[in-house]
Protein backbone atom coordinates (compact mmCIF):
# COMPACT_ATOMS: atom_id res chain seq x y z
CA UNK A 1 19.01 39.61 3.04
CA UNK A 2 22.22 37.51 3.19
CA UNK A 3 21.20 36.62 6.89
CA UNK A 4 17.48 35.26 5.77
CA UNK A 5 19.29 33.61 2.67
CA UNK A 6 22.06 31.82 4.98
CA UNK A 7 19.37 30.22 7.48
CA UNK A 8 17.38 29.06 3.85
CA UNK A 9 20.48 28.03 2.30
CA UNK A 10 21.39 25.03 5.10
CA UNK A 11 18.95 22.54 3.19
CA UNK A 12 21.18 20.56 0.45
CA UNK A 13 18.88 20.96 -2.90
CA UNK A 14 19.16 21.33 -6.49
CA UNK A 15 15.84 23.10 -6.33
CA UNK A 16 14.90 26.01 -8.87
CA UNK A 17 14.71 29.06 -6.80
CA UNK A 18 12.90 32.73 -8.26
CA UNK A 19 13.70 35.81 -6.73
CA UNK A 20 10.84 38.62 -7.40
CA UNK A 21 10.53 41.83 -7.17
CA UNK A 22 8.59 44.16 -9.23
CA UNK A 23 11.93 46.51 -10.92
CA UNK A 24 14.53 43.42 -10.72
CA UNK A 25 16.84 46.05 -10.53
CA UNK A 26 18.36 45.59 -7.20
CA UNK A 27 16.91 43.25 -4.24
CA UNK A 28 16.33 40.13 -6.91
CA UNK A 29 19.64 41.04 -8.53
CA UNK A 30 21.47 41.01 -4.89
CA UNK A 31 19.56 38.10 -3.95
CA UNK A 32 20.74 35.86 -7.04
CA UNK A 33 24.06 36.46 -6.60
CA UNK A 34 24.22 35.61 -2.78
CA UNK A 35 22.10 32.61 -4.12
CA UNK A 36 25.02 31.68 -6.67
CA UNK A 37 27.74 32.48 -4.71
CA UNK A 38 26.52 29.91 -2.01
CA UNK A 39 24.88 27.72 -3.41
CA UNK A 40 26.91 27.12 -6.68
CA UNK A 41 25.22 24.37 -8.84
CA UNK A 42 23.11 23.07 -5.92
CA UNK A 43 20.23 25.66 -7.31
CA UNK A 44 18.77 27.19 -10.27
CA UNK A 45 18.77 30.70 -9.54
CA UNK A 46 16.86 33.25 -11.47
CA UNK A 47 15.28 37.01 -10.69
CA UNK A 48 12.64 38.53 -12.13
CA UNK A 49 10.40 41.07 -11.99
CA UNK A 50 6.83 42.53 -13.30
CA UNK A 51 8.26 45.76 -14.58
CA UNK A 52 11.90 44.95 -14.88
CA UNK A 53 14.52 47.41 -15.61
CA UNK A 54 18.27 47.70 -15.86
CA UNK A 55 20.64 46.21 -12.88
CA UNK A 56 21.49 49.19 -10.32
CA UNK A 57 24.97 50.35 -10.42
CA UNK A 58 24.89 50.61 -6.94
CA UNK A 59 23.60 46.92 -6.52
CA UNK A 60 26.58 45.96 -8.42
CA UNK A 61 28.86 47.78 -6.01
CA UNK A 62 27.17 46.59 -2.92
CA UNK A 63 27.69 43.21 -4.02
CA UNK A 64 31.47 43.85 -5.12
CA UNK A 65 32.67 44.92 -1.88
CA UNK A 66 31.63 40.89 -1.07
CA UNK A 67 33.30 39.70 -4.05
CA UNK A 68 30.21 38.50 -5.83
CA UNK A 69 30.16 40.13 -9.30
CA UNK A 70 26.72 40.49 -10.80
CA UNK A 71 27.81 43.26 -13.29
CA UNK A 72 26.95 40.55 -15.83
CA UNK A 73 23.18 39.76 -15.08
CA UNK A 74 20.16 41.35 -16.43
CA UNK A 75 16.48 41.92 -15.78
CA UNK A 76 14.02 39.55 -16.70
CA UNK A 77 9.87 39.46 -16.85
CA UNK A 78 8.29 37.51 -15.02
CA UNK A 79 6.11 36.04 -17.67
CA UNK A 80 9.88 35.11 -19.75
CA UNK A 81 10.14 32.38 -16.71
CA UNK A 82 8.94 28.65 -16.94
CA UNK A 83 7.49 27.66 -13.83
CA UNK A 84 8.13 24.31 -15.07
CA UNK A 85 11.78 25.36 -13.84
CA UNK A 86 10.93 27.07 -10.34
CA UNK A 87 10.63 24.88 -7.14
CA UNK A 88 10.57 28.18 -4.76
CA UNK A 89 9.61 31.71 -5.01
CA UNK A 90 10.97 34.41 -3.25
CA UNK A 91 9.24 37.80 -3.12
CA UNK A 92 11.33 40.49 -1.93
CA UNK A 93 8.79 43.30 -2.45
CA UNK A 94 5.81 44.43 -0.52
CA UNK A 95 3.06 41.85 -0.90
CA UNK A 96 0.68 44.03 -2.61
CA UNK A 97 2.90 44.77 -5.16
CA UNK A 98 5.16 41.60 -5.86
CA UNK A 99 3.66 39.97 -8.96
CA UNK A 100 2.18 36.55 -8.30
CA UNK A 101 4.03 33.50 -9.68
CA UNK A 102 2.73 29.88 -10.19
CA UNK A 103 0.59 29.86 -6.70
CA UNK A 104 1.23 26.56 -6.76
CA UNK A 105 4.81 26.48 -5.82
CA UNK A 106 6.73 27.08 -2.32
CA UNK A 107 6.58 31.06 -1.72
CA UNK A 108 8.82 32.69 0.69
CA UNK A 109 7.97 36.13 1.39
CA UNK A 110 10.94 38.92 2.58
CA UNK A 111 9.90 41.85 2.68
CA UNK A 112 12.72 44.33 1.81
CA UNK A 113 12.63 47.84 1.25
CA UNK A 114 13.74 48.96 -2.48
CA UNK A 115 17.42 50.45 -2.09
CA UNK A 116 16.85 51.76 -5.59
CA UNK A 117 14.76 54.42 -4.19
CA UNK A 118 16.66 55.64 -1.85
CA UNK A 119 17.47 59.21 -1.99
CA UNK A 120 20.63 61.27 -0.70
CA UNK A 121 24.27 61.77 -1.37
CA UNK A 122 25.84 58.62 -3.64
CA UNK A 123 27.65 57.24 -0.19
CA UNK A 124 23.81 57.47 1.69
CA UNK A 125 22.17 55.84 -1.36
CA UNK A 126 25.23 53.31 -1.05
CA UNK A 127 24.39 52.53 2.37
CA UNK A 128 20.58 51.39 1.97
CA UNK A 129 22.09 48.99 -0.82
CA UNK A 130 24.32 47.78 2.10
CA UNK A 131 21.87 47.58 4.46
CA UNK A 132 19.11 45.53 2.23
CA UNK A 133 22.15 42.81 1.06
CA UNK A 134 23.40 42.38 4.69
């Protein structure tokens, strides 16, 4: 993810960018703070998601061991967001189950597997939250 989101991230805009996925637990969650941590006040960066629940722990680690603390964001609906406010949407789930999002804006689609379902020991489960941020 931070690879896709530094080639995207080159273009100098204030634009409103949405991350979705359909928990907002963990790829949106990752996403917005890569977004925020590189793009400062350049964006408007929220997540959301159609069937949002609480920030993974491990999401929150992942992201730690880059310095980018997101243990203070929280899952959204998608229907709580104004597209008034959204320039860009980025769906991070599998297309058939991303919820759709003002069709009339920009959509980026990358597709990333949910960490939050990984299974294994706590180090394994660790790793797939690694592997979807990097």
């Amino acid at each position: 993810m931070s690879d896709q989101f530094s080639r995207s991230s080159k273009k100098s805009t204030a634009a409103g960018i949405l991350f979705l996925c359909v928990a907002n637990s963990a790829r949106s969650q990752m996403a917005e703070g890569l977004a925020r941590a590189r793009k400062g006040e350049r964006a408007r960066v929220q997540p959301a998601g159609s069937a949002p629940s609480s920030v993974n722990p491990l999401a929150v680690r992942a992201m730690a061991e880059l310095e980018i603390d997101i243990s203070g964001q929280w899952s959204k609906r998608v229907d709580s967001i104004d597209p008034a406010t959204v320039d860009t949407v980025v769906t991070l789930c599998a297309d058939e189950v991303c919820p759709v999002f003002a069709p009339r804006v920009r959509r980026l689609h990358w597709p990333l597997p949910d960490p939050a379902g990984a299974s294994g020991s706590e180090d394994e489960r660790l790793a797939r939250f690694r592997t979807v941020r990097d």
